[in-house]
N, C-alpha and C. Protein backbone atom coordinates (compact mmCIF):
# COMPACT_ATOMS: atom_id res chain seq x y z
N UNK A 1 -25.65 -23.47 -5.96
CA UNK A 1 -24.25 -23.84 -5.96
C UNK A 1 -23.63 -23.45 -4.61
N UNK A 2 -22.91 -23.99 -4.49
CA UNK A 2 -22.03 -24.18 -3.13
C UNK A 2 -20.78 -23.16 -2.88
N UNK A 3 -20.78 -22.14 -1.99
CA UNK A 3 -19.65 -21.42 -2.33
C UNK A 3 -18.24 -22.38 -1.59
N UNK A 4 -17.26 -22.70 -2.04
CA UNK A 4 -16.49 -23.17 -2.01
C UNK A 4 -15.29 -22.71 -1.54
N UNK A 5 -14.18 -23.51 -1.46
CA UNK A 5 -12.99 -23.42 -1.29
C UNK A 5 -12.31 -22.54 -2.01
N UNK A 6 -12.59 -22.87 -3.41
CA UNK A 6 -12.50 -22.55 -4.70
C UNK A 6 -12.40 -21.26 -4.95
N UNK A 7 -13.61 -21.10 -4.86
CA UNK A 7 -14.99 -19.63 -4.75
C UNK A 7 -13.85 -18.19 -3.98
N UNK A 8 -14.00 -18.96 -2.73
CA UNK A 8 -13.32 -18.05 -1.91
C UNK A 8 -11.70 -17.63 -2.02
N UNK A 9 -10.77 -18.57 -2.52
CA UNK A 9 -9.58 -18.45 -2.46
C UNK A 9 -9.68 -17.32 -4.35
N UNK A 10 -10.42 -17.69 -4.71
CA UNK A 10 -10.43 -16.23 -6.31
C UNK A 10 -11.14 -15.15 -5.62
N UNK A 11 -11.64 -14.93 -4.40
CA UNK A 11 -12.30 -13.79 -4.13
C UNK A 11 -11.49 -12.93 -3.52
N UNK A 12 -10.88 -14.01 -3.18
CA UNK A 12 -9.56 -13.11 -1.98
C UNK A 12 -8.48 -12.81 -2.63
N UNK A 13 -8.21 -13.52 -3.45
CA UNK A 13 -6.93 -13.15 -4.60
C UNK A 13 -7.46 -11.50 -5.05
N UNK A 14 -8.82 -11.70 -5.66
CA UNK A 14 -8.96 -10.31 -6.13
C UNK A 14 -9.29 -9.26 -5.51
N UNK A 15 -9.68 -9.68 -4.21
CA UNK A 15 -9.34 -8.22 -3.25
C UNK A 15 -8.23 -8.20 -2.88
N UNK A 16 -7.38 -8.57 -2.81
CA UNK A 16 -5.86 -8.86 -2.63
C UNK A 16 -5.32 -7.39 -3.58
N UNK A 17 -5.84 -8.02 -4.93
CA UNK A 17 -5.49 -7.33 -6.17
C UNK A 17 -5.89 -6.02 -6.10
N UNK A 18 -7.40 -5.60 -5.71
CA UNK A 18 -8.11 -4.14 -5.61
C UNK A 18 -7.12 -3.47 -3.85
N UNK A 19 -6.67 -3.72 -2.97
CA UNK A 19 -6.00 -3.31 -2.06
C UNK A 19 -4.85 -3.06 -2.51
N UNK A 20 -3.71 -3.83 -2.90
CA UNK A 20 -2.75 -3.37 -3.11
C UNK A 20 -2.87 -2.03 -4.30
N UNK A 21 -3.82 -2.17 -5.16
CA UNK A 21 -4.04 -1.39 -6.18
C UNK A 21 -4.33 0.18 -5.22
N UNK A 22 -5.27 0.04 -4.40
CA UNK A 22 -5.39 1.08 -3.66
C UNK A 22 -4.23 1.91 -2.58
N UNK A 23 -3.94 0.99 -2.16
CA UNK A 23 -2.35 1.31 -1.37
C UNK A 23 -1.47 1.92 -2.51
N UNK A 24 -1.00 1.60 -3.38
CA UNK A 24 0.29 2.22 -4.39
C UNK A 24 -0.47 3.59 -4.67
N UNK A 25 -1.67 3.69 -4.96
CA UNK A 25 -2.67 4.96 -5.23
C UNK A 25 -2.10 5.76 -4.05
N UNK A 26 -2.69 5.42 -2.75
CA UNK A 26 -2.24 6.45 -1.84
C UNK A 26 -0.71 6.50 -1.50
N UNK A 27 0.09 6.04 -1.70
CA UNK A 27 1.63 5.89 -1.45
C UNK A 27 1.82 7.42 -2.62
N UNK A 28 1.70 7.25 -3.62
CA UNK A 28 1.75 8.12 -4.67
C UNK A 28 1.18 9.28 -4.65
N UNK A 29 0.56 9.46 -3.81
CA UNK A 29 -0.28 10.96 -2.98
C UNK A 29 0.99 11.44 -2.49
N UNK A 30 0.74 10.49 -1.33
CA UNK A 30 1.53 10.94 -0.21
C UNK A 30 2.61 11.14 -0.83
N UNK A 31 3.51 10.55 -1.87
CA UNK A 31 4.98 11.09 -1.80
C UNK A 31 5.22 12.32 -2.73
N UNK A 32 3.22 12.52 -3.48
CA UNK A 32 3.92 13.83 -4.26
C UNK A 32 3.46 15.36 -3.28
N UNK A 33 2.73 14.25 -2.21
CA UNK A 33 2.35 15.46 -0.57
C UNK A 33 3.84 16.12 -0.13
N UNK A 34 4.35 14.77 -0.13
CA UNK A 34 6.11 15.32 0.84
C UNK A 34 6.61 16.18 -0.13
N UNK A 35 6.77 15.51 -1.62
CA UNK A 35 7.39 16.48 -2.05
C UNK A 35 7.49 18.21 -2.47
N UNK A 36 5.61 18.13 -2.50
CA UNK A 36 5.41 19.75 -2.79
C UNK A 36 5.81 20.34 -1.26
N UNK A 37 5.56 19.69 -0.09
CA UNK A 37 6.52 19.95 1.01
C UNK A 37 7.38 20.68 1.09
N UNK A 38 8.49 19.74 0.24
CA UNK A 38 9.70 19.50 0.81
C UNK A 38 10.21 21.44 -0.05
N UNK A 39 9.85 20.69 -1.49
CA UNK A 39 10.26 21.89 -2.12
C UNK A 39 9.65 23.39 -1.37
N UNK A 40 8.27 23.87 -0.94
CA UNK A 40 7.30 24.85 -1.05
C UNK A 40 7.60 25.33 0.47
N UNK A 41 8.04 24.61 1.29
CA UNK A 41 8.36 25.37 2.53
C UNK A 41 9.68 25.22 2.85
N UNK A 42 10.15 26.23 3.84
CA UNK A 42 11.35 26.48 4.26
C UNK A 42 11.51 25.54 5.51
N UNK A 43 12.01 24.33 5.26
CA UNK A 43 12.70 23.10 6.30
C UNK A 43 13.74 23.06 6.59
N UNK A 44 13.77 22.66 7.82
CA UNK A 44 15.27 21.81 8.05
C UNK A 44 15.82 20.79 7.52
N UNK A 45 17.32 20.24 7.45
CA UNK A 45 17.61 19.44 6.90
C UNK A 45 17.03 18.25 7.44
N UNK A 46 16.67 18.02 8.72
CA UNK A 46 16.23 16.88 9.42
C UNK A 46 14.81 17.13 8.70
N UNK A 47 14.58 17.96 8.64
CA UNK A 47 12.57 17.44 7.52
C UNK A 47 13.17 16.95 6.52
N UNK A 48 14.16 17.69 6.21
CA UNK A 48 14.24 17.44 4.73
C UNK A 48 14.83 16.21 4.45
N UNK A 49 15.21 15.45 5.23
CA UNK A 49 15.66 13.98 5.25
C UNK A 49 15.21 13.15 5.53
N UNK A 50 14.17 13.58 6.62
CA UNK A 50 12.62 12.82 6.82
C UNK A 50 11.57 12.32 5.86
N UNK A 51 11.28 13.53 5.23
CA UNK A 51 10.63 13.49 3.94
C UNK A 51 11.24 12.66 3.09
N UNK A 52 12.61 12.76 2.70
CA UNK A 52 13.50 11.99 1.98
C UNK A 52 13.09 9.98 2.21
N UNK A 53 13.34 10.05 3.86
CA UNK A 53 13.45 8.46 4.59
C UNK A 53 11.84 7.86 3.65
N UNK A 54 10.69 8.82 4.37
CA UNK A 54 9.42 8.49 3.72
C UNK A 54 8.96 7.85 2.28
N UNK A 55 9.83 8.76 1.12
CA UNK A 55 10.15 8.82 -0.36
C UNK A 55 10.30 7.57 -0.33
N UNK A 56 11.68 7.17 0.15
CA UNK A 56 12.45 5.76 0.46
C UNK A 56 11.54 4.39 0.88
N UNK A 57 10.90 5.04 1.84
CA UNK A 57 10.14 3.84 2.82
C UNK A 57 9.06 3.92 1.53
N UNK A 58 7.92 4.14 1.27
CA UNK A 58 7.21 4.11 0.03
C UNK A 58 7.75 3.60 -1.27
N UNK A 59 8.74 3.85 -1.43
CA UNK A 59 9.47 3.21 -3.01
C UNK A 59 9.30 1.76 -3.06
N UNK A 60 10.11 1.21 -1.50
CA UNK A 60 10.44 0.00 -1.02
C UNK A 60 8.99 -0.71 -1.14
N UNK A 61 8.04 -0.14 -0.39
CA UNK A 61 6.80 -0.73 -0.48
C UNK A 61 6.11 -1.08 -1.92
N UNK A 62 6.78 -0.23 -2.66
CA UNK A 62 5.91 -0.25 -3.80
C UNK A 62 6.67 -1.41 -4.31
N UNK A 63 7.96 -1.92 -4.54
CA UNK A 63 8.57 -3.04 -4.72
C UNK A 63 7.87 -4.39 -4.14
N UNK A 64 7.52 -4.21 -2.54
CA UNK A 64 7.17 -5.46 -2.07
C UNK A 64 5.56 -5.24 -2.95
N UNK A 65 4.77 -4.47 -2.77
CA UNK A 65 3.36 -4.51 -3.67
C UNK A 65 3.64 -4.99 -5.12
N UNK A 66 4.37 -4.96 -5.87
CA UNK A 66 4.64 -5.48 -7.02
C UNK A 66 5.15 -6.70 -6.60
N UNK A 67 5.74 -7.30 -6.22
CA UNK A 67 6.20 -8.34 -5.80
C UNK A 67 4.98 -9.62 -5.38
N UNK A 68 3.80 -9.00 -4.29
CA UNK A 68 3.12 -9.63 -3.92
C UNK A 68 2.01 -9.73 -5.39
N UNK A 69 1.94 -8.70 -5.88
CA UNK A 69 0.93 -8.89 -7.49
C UNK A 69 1.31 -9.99 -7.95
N UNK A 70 2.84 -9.89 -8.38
CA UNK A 70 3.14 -11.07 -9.42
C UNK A 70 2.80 -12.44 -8.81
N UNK A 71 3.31 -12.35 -7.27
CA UNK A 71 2.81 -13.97 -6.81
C UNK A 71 1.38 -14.05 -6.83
N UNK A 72 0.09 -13.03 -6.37
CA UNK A 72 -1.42 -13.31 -6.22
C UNK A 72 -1.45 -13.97 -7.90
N UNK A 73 -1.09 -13.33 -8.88
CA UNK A 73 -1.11 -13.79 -10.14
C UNK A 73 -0.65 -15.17 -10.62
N UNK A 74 0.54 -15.11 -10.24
CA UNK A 74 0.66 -16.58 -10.14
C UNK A 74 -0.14 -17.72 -10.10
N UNK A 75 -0.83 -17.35 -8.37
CA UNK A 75 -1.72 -18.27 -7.43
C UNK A 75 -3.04 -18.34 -8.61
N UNK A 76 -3.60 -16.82 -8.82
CA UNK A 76 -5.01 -17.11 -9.58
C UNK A 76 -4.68 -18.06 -10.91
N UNK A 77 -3.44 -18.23 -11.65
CA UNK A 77 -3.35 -18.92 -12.69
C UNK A 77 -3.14 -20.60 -12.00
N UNK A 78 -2.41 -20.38 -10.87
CA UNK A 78 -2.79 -21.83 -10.66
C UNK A 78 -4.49 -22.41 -10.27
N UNK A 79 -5.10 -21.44 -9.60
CA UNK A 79 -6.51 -21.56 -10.04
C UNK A 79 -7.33 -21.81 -11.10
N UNK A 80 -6.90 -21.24 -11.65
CA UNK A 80 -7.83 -21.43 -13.39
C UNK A 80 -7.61 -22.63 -13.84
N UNK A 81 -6.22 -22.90 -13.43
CA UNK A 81 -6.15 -24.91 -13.91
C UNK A 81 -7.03 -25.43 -13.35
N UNK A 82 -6.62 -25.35 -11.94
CA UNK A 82 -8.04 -26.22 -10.99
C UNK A 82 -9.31 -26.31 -11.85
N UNK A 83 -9.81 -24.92 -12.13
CA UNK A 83 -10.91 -24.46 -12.12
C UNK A 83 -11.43 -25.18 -13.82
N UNK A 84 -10.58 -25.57 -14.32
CA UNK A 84 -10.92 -26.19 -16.18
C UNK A 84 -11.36 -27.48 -15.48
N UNK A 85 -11.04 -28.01 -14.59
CA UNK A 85 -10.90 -29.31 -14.36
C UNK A 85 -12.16 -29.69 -12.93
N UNK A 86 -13.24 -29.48 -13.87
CA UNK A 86 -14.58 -29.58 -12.71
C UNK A 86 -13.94 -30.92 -11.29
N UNK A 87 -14.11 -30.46 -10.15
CA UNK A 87 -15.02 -31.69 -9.56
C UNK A 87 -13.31 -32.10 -8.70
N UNK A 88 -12.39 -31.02 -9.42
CA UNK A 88 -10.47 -31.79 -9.02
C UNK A 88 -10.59 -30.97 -7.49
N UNK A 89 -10.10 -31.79 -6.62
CA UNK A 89 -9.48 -31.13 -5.36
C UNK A 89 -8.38 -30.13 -5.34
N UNK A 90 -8.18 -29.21 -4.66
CA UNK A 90 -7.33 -28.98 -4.05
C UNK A 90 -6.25 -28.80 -3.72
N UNK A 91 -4.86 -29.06 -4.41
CA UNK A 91 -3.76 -29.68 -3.97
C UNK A 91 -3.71 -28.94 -2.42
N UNK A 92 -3.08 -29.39 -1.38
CA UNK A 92 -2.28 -29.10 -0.37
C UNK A 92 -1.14 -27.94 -1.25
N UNK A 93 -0.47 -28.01 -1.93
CA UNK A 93 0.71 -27.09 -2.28
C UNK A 93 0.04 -25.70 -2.45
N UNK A 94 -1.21 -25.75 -3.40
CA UNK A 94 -2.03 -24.78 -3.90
C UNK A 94 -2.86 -23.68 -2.28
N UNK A 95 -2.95 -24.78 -1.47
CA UNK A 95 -3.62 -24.18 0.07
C UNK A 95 -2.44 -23.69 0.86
N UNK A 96 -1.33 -24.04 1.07
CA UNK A 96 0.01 -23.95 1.47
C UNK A 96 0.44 -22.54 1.06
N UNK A 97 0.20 -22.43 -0.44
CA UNK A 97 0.85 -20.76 -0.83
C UNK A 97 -0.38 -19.90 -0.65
N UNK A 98 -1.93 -20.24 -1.01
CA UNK A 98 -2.64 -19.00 -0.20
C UNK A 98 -2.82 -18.78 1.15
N UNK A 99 -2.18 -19.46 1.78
CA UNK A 99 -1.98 -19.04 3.17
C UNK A 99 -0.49 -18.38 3.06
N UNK A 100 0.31 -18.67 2.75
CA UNK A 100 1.54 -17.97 2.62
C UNK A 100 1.33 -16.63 2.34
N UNK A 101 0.48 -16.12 1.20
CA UNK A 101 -0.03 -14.62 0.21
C UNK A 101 -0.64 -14.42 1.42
N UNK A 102 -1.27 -14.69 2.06
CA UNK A 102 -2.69 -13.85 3.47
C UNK A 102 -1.92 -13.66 4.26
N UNK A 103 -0.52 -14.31 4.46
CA UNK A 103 0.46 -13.76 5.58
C UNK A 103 1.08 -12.61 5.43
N UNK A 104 1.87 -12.69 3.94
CA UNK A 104 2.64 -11.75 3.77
C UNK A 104 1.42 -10.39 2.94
N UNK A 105 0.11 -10.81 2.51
CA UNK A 105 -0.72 -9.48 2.82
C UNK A 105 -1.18 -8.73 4.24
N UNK A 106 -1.07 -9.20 4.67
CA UNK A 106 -1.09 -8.61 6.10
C UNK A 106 -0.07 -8.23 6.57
N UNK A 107 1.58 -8.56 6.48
CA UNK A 107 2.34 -7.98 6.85
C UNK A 107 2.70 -6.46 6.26
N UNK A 108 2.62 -7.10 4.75
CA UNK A 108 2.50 -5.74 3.86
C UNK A 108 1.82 -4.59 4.05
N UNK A 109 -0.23 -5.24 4.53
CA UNK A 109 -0.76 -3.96 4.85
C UNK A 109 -0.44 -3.37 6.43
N UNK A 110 0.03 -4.15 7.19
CA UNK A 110 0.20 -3.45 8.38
C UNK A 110 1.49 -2.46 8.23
N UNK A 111 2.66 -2.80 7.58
CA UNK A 111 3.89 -1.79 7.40
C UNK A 111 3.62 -0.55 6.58
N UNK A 112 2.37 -0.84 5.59
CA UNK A 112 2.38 0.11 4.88
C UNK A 112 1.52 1.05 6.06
N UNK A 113 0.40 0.74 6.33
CA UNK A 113 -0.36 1.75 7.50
C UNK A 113 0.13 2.21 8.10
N UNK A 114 1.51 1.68 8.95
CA UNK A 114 2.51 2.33 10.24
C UNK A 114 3.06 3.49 9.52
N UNK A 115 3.58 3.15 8.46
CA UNK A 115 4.65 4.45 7.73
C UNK A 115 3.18 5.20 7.15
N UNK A 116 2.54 4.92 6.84
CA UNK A 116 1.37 6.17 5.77
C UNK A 116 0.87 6.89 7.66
N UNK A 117 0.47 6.41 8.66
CA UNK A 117 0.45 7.10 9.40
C UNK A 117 1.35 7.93 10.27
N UNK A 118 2.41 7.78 10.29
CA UNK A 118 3.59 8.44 10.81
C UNK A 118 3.96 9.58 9.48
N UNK A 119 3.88 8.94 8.51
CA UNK A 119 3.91 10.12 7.39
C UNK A 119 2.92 11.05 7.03
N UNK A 120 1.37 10.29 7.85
CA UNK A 120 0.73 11.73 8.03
C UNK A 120 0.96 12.60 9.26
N UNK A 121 1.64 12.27 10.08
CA UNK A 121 1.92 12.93 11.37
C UNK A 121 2.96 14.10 10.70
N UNK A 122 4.20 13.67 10.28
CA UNK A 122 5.05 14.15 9.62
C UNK A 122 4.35 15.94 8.65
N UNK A 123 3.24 15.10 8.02
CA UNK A 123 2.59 16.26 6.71
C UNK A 123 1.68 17.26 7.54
N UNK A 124 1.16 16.76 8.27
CA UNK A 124 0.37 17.80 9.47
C UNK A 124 1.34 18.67 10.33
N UNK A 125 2.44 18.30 10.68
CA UNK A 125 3.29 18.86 11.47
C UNK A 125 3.74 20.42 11.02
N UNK A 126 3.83 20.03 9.28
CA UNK A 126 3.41 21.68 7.99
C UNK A 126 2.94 22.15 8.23
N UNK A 127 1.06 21.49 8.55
CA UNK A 127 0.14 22.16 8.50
C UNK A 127 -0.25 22.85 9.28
N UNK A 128 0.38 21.98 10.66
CA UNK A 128 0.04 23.15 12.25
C UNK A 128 1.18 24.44 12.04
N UNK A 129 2.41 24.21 11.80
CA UNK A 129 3.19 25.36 11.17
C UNK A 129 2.35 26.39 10.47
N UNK A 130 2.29 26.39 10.03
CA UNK A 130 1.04 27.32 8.94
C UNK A 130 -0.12 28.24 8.85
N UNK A 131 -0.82 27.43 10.12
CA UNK A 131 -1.73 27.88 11.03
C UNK A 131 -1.68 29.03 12.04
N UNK A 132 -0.08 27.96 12.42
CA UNK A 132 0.47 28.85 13.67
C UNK A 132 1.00 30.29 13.98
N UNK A 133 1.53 30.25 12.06
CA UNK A 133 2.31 31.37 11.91
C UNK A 133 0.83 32.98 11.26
N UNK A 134 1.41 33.61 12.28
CA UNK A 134 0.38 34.95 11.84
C UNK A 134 0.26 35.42 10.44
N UNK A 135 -1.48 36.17 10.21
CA UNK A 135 -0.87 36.34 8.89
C UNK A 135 -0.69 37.62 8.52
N UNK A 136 0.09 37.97 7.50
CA UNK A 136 0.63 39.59 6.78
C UNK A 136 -0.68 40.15 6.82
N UNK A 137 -0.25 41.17 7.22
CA UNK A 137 -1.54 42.57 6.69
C UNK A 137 -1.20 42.75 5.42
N UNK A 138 -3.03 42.33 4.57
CA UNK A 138 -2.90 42.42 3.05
C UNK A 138 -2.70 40.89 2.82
N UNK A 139 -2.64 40.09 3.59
CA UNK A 139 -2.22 38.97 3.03
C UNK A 139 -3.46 37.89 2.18
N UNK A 140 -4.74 38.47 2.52
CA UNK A 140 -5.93 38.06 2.22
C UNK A 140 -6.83 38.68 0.96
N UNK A 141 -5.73 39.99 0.56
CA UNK A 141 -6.31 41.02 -0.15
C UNK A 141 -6.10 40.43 -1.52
């Protein structure tokens, strides 16, 4: 059998599906990272609003990731019609919106990477704190 048009546009839908699934996973780290943060060390209000912006910027994402689910879902149900119907082309409308979903997955995963890496810059910035600071005699005891 021939891997297809077909073939490929359900393969990509469902890694579509296993990525975003993985992204909301780590978004949900990270914001319960900031928060044991935010609470567990002594910050400034500018961390502490930072951390806050992050919370924010992640929420938002998790909106557009739900957002992009419901449309990949969409798309695979307009697939499955295709797919009852051996031997049917294609529509143009049907190729039109999975190129539309591969755009706005890529925009999605690139915004989410910029902020998950600046928000690990942010969580390390703790960690060199921490390091930095000497430790109590007895503090190991």
């Amino acid at each position: 059998m021939i891997y297809g048009l077909f073939q490929y546009y359900g393969d990509e839908l469902s890694s579509w599906n296993r990525i975003v699934k993985f992204h909301k996973e780590e978004s949900d780290k990270l914001i319960r990272q900031i928060t044991v943060v935010v609470r567990q060390q002594v910050i400034s209000t500018a961390h502490e609003n930072e951390g806050e912006s992050f919370i924010d910027q992640f929420m938002v994402q998790h909106q557009e990731f739900d957002h992009i689910t419901n449309q990949i879902i969409s798309q695979q149900q307009r697939l499955e019609r295709i797919g009852s119907f051996p031997g049917q082309v294609i529509e143009y409308s049907v190729c039109s919106k999975q190129d539309s979903l591969r755009s706005k997955m890529q925009s999605i995963e690139r915004n989410f990477t910029r902020t998950k890496y600046t928000c690990s810059i942010f969580l390390s910035s703790f960690l060199n704190d921490q390091l930095s600071t000497p430790l109590k005699s007895g503090a190991l005891n």
